[in-house]
C-alpha atoms as a PDB file:
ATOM      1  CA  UNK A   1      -2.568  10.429   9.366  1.00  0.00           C
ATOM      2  CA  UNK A   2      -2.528   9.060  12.675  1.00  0.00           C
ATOM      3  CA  UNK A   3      -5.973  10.319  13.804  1.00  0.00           C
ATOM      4  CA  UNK A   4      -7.908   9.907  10.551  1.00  0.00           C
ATOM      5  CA  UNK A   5      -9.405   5.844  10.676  1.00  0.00           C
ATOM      6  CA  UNK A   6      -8.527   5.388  14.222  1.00  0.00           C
ATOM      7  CA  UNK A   7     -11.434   3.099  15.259  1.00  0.00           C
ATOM      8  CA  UNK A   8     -11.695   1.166  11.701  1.00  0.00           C
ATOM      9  CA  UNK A   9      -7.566   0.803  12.750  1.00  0.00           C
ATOM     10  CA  UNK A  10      -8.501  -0.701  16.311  1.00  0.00           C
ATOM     11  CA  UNK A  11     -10.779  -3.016  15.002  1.00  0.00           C
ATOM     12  CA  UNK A  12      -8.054  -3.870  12.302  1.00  0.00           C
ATOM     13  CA  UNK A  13      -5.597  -4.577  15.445  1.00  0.00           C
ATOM     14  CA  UNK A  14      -8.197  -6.701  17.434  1.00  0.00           C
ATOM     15  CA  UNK A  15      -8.297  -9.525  14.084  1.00  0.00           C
ATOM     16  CA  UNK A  16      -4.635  -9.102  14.522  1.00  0.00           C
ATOM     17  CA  UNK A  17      -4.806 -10.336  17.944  1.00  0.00           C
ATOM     18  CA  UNK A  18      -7.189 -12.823  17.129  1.00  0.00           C
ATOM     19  CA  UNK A  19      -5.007 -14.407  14.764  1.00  0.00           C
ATOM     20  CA  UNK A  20      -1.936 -13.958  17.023  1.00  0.00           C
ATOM     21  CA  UNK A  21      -4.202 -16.151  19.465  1.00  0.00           C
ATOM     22  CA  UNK A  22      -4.729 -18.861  17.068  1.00  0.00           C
ATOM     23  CA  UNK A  23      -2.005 -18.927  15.340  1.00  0.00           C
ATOM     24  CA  UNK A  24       0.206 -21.799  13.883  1.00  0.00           C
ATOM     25  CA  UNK A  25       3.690 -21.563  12.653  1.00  0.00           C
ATOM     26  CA  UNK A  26       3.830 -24.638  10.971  1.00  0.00           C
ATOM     27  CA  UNK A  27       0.241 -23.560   8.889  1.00  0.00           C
ATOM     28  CA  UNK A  28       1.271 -20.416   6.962  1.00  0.00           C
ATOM     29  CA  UNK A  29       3.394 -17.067   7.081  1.00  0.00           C
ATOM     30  CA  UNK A  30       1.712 -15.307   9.746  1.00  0.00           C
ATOM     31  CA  UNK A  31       0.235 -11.651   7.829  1.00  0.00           C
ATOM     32  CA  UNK A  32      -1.443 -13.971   5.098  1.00  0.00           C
ATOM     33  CA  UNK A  33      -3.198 -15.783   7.850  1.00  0.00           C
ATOM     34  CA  UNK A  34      -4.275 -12.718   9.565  1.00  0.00           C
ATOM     35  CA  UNK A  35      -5.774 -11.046   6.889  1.00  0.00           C
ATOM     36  CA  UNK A  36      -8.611 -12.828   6.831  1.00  0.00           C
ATOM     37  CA  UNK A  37      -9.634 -12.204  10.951  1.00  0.00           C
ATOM     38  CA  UNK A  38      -8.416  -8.456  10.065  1.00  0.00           C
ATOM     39  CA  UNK A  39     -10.967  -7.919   7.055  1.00  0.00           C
ATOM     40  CA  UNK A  40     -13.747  -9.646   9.294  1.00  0.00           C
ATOM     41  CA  UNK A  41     -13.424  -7.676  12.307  1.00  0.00           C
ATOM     42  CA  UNK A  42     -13.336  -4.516   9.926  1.00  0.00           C
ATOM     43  CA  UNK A  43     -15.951  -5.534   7.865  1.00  0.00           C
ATOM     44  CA  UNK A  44     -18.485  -6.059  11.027  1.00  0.00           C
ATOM     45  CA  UNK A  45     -17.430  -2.648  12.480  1.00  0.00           C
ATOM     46  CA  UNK A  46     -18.474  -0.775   9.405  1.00  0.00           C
ATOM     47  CA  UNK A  47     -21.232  -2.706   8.986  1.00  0.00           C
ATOM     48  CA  UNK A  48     -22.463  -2.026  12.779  1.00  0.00           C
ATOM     49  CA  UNK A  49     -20.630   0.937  13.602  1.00  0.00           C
ATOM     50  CA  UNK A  50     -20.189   3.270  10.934  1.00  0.00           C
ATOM     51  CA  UNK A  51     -22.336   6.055   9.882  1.00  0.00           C
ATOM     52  CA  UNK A  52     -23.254   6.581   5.932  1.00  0.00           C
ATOM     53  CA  UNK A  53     -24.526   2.839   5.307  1.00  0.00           C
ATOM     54  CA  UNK A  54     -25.402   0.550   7.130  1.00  0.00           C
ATOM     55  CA  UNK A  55     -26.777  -2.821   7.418  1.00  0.00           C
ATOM     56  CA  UNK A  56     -28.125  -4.748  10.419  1.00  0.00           C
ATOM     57  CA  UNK A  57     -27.994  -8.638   9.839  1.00  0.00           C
ATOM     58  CA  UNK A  58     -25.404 -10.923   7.962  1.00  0.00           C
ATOM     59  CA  UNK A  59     -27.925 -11.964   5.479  1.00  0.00           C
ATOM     60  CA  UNK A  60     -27.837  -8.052   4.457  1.00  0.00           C
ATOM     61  CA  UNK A  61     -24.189  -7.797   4.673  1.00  0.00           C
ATOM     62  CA  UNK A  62     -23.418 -10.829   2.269  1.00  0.00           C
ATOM     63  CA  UNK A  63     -26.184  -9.419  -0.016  1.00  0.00           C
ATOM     64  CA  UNK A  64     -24.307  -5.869  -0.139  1.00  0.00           C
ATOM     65  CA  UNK A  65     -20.952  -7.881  -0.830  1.00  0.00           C
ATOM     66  CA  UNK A  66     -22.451  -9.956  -3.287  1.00  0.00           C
ATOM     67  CA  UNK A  67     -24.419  -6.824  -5.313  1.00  0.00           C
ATOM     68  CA  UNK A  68     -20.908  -4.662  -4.939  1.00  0.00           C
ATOM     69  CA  UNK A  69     -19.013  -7.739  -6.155  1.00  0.00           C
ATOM     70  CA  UNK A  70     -21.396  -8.454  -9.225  1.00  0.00           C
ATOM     71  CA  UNK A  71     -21.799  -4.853 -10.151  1.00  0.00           C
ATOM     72  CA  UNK A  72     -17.430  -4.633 -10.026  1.00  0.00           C
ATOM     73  CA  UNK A  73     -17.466  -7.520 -12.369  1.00  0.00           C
ATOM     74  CA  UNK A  74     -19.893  -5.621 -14.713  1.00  0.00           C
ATOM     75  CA  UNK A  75     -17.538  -2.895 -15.197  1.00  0.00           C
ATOM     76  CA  UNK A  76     -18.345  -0.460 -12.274  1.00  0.00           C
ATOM     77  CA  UNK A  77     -20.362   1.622 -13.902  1.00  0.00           C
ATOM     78  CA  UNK A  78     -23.485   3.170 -12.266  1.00  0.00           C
ATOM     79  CA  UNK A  79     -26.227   2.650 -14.869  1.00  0.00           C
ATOM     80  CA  UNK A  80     -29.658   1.585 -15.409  1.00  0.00           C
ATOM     81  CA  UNK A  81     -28.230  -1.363 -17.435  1.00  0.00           C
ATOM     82  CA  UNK A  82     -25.827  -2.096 -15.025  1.00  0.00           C
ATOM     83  CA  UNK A  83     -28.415  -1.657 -12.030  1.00  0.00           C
ATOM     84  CA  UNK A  84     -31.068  -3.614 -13.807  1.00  0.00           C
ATOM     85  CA  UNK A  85     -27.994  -6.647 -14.008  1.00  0.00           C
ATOM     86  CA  UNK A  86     -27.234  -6.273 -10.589  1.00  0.00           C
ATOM     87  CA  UNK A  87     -31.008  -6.216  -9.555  1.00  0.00           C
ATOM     88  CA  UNK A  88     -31.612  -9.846 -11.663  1.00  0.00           C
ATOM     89  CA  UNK A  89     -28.974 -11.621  -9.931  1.00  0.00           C
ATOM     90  CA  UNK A  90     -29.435 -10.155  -6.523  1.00  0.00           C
ATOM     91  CA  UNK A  91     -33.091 -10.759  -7.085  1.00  0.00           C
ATOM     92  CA  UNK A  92     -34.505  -7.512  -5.985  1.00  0.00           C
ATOM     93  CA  UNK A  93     -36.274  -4.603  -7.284  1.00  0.00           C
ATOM     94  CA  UNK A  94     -34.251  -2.134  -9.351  1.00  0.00           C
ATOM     95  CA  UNK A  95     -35.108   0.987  -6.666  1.00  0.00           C
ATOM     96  CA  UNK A  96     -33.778  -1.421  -3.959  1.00  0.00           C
ATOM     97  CA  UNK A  97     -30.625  -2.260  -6.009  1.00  0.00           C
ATOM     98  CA  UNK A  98     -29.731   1.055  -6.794  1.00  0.00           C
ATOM     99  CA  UNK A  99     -30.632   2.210  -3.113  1.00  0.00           C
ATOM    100  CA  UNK A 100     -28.066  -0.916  -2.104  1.00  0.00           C
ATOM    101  CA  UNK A 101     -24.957   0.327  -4.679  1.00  0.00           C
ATOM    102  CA  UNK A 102     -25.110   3.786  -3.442  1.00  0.00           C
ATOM    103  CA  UNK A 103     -24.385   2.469   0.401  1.00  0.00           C
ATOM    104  CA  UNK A 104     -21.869   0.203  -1.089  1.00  0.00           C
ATOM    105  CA  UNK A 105     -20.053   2.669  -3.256  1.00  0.00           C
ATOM    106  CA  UNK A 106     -20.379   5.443  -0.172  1.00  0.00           C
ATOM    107  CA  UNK A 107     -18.567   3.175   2.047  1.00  0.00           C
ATOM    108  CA  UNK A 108     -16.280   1.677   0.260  1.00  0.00           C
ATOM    109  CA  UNK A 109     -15.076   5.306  -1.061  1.00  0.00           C
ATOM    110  CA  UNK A 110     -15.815   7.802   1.764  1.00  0.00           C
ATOM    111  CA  UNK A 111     -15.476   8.853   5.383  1.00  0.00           C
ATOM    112  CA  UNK A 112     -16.606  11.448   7.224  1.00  0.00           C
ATOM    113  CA  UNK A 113     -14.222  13.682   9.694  1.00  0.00           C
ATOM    114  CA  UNK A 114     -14.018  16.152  11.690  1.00  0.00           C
ATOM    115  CA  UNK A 115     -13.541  19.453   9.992  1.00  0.00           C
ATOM    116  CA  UNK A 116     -10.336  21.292  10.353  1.00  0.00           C
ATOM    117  CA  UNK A 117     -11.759  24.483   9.637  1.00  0.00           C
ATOM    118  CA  UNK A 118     -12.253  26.380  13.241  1.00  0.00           C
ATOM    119  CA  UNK A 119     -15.226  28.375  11.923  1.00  0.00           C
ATOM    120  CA  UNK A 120     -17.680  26.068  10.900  1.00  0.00           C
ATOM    121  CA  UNK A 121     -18.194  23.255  12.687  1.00  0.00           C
ATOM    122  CA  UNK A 122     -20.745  21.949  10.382  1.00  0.00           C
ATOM    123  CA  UNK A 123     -18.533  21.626   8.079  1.00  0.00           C
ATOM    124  CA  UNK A 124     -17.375  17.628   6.842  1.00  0.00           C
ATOM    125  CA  UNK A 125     -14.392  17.013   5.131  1.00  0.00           C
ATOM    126  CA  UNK A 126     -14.492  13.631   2.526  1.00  0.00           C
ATOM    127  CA  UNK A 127     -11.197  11.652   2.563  1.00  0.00           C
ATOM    128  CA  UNK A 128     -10.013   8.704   0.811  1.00  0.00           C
ATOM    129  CA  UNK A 129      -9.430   5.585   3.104  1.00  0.00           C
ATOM    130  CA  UNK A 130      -5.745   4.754   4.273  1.00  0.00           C
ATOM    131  CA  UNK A 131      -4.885   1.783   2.856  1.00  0.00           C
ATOM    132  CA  UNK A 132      -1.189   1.740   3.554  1.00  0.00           C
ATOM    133  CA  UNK A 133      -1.754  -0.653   6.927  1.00  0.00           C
ATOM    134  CA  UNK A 134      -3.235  -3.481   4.462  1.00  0.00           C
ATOM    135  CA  UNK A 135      -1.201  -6.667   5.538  1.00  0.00           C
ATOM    136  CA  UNK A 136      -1.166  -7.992   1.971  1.00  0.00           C
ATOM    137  CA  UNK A 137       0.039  -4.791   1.019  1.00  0.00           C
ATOM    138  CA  UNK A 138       2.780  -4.957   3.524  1.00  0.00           C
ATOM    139  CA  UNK A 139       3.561  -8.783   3.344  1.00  0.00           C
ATOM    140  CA  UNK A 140       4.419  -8.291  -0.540  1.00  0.00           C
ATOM    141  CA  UNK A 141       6.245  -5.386  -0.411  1.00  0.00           C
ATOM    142  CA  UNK A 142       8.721  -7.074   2.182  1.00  0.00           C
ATOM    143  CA  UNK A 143       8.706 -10.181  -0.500  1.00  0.00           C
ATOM    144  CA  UNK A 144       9.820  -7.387  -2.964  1.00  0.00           C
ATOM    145  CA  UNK A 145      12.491  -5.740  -0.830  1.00  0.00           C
ATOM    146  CA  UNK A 146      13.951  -8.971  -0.193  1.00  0.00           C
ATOM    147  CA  UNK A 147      14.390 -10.300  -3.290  1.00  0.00           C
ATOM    148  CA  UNK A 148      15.684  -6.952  -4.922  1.00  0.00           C
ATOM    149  CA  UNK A 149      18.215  -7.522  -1.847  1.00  0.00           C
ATOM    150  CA  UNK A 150      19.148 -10.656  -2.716  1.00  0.00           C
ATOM    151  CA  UNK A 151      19.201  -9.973  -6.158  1.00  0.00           C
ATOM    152  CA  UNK A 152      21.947  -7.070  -5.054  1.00  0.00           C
ATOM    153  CA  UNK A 153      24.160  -9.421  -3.435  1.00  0.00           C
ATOM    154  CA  UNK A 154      24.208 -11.808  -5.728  1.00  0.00           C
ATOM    155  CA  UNK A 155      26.268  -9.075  -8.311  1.00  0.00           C
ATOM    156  CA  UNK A 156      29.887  -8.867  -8.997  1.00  0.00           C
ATOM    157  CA  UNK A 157      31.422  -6.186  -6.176  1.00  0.00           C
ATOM    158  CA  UNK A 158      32.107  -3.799  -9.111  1.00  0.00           C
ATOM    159  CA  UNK A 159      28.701  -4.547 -10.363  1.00  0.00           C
ATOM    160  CA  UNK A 160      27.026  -3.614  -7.002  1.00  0.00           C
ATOM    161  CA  UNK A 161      29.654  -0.034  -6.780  1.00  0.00           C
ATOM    162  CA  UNK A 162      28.405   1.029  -9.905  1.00  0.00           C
ATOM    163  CA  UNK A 163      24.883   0.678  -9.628  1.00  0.00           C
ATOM    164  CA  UNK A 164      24.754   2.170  -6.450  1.00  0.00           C
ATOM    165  CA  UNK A 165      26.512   5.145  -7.544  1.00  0.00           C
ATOM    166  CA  UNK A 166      24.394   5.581 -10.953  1.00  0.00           C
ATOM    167  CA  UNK A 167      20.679   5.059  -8.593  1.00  0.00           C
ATOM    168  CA  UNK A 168      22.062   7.184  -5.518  1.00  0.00           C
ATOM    169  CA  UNK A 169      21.834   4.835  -2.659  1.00  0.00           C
ATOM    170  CA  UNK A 170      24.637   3.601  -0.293  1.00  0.00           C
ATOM    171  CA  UNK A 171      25.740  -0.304  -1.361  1.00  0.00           C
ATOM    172  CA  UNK A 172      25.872  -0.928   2.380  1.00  0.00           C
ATOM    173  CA  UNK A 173      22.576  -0.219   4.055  1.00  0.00           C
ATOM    174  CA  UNK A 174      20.771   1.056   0.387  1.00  0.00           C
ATOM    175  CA  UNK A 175      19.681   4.157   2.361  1.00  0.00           C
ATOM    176  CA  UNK A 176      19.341   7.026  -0.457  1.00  0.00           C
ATOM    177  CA  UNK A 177      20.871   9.545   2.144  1.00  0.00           C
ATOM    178  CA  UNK A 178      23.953  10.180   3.941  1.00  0.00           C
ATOM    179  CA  UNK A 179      24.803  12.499   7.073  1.00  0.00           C
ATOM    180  CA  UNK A 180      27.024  15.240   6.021  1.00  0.00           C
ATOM    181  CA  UNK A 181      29.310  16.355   8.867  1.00  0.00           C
ATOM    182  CA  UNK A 182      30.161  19.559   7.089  1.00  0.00           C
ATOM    183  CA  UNK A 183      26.343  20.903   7.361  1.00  0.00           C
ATOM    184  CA  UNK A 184      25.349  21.307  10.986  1.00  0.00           C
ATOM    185  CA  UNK A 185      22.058  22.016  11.985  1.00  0.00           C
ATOM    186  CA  UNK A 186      21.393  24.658  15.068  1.00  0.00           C
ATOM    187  CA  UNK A 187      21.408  21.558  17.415  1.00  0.00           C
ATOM    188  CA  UNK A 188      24.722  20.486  15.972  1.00  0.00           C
ATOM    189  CA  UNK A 189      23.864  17.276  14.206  1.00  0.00           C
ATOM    190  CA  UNK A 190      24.893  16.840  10.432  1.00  0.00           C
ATOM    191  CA  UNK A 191      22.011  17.402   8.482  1.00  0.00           C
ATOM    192  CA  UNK A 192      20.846  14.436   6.105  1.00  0.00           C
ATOM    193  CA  UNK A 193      21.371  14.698   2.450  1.00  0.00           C
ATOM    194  CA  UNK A 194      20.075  12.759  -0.551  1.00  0.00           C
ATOM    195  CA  UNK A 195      22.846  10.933  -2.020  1.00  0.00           C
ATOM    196  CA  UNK A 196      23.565  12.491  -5.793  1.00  0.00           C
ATOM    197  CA  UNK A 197      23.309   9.764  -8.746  1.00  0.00           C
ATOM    198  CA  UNK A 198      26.549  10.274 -10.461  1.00  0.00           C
ATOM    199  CA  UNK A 199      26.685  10.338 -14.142  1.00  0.00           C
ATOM    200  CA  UNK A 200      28.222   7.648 -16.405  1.00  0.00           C
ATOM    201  CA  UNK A 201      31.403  10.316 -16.994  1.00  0.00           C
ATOM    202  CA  UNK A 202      32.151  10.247 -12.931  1.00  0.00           C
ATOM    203  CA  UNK A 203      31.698   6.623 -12.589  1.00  0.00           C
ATOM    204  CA  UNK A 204      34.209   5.551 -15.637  1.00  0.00           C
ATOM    205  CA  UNK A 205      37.142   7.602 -14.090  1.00  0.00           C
ATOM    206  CA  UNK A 206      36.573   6.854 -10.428  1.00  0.00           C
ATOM    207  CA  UNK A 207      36.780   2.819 -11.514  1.00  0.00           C
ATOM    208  CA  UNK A 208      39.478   3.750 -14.365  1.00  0.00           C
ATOM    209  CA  UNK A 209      37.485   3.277 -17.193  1.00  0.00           C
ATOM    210  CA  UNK A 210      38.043   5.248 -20.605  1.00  0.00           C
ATOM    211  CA  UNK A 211      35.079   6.123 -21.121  1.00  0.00           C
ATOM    212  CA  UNK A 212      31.865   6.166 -19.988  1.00  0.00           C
ATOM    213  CA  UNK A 213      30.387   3.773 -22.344  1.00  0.00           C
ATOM    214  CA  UNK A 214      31.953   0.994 -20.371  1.00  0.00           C
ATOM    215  CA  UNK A 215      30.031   2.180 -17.318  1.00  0.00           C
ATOM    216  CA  UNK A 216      26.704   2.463 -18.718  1.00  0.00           C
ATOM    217  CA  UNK A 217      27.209  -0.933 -19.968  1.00  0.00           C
ATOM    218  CA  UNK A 218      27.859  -2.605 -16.661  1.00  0.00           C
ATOM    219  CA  UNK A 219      25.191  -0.700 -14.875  1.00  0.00           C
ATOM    220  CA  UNK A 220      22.747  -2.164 -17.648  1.00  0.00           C
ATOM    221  CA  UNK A 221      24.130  -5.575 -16.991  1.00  0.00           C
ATOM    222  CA  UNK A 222      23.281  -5.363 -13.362  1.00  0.00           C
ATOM    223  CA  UNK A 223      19.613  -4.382 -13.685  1.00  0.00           C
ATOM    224  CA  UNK A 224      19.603  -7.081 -16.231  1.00  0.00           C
ATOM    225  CA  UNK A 225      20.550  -9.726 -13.316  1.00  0.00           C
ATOM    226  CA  UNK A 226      18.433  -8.186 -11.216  1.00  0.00           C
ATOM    227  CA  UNK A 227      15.263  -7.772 -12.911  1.00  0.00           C
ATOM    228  CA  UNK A 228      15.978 -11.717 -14.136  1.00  0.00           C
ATOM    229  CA  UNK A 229      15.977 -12.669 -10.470  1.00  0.00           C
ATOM    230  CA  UNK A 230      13.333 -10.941  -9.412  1.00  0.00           C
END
């Protein structure tokens, strides 16, 4: 989804610059400390930029954080009870409130794009945002991968063989696919495979076990280290 976001994406990159600018190595990992300019420079593009709602001071922007905040803490739920809470603490009118949640939930939910369909160009298509750039999202997931990775290597050799072989991934570079030189494609590159979990039957007699008990047992053992680890 290249296209879809681009500009809320460019703004997204300029915080990351921003950061970049400022940044010390000695204060913090560096995608935790650029989250913050990230959100910012996102947060005053929609707020200036972006059609649906929008709001044209900061004073107005903090208020529709603060009413979107309050009204997530009182379940979510778009009611008069719920508006009437909202309008107390925000202290405004209850028409004002609601007028307020409805821009908050629209932008916080959807976009407008360009239609795809040729023949009607009045057409708008609604699309979830793309979350998947979010550096928090990104920093922890890396945090993950590398302690399932160290978690790997810290297994007995056998330990790691087995597991491997019972999840379907190569013990080497843990890709879950393999190029198989007996399948060419029209260009005449070996076309890429997903690497087959074996069952506990296969993996007893290819590491001489009698049965395949044994091998279930050690595979269990591993993602019992692991998951300890991690």
């Amino acid at each position: 989804m290249e296209d879809h976001f681009a500009d809320i994406k460019q703004s997204l990159v300029t915080g990351l610059c921003k950061a970049l600018i400022k940044y010390d190595i000695t204060i913090a990992p560096f995608l935790p400390y650029a989250q913050r300019y990230m959100e910012c420079e996102a947060h005053n593009y929609i707020r200036t930029m972006r059609t649906g709602y929008s709001v044209q001071s900061e004073f107005e922007y903090a208020r529709l954080r603060r009413a979107m905040a309050i009204y997530k803490d009182l379940g979510g739920d778009f009611t008069e009870e719920t508006i009437s809470q909202v309008a107390t603490q925000i202290s405004e009118s209850y028409e004002k409130t609601k007028f307020i949640i409805e821009g908050g939930i629209l932008t916080e939910n959807y976009v407008d794009v360009q239609s795809n369909d040729e023949d009607d160009e009045q057409t708008i298509d609604f699309l979830l945002p793309d979350s998947s750039l979010n550096p928090e999202n990104i920093y922890f997931k890396q945090e993950l991968y590398d302690k399932l990775y160290e978690a790997y290597d810290s297994l007995e050799y056998t330990e790691k063989i087995m597991l491997a072989q019972h999840l379907g991934f190569c013990p080497e570079c843990f890709s879950t696919r393999y190029a198989d030189k007996n399948d060419l494609d029209e260009s005449g590159k070996p076309k890429e495979k997903p690497i087959k979990p074996l069952p506990y039957t296969d993996i007893a007699t290819d590491h001489g076990f009698s049965d395949a008990s044994t091998a279930k047992r050690v595979c269990e053992r591993a993602i019992t280290k692991i998951k300890f680890l991690v």
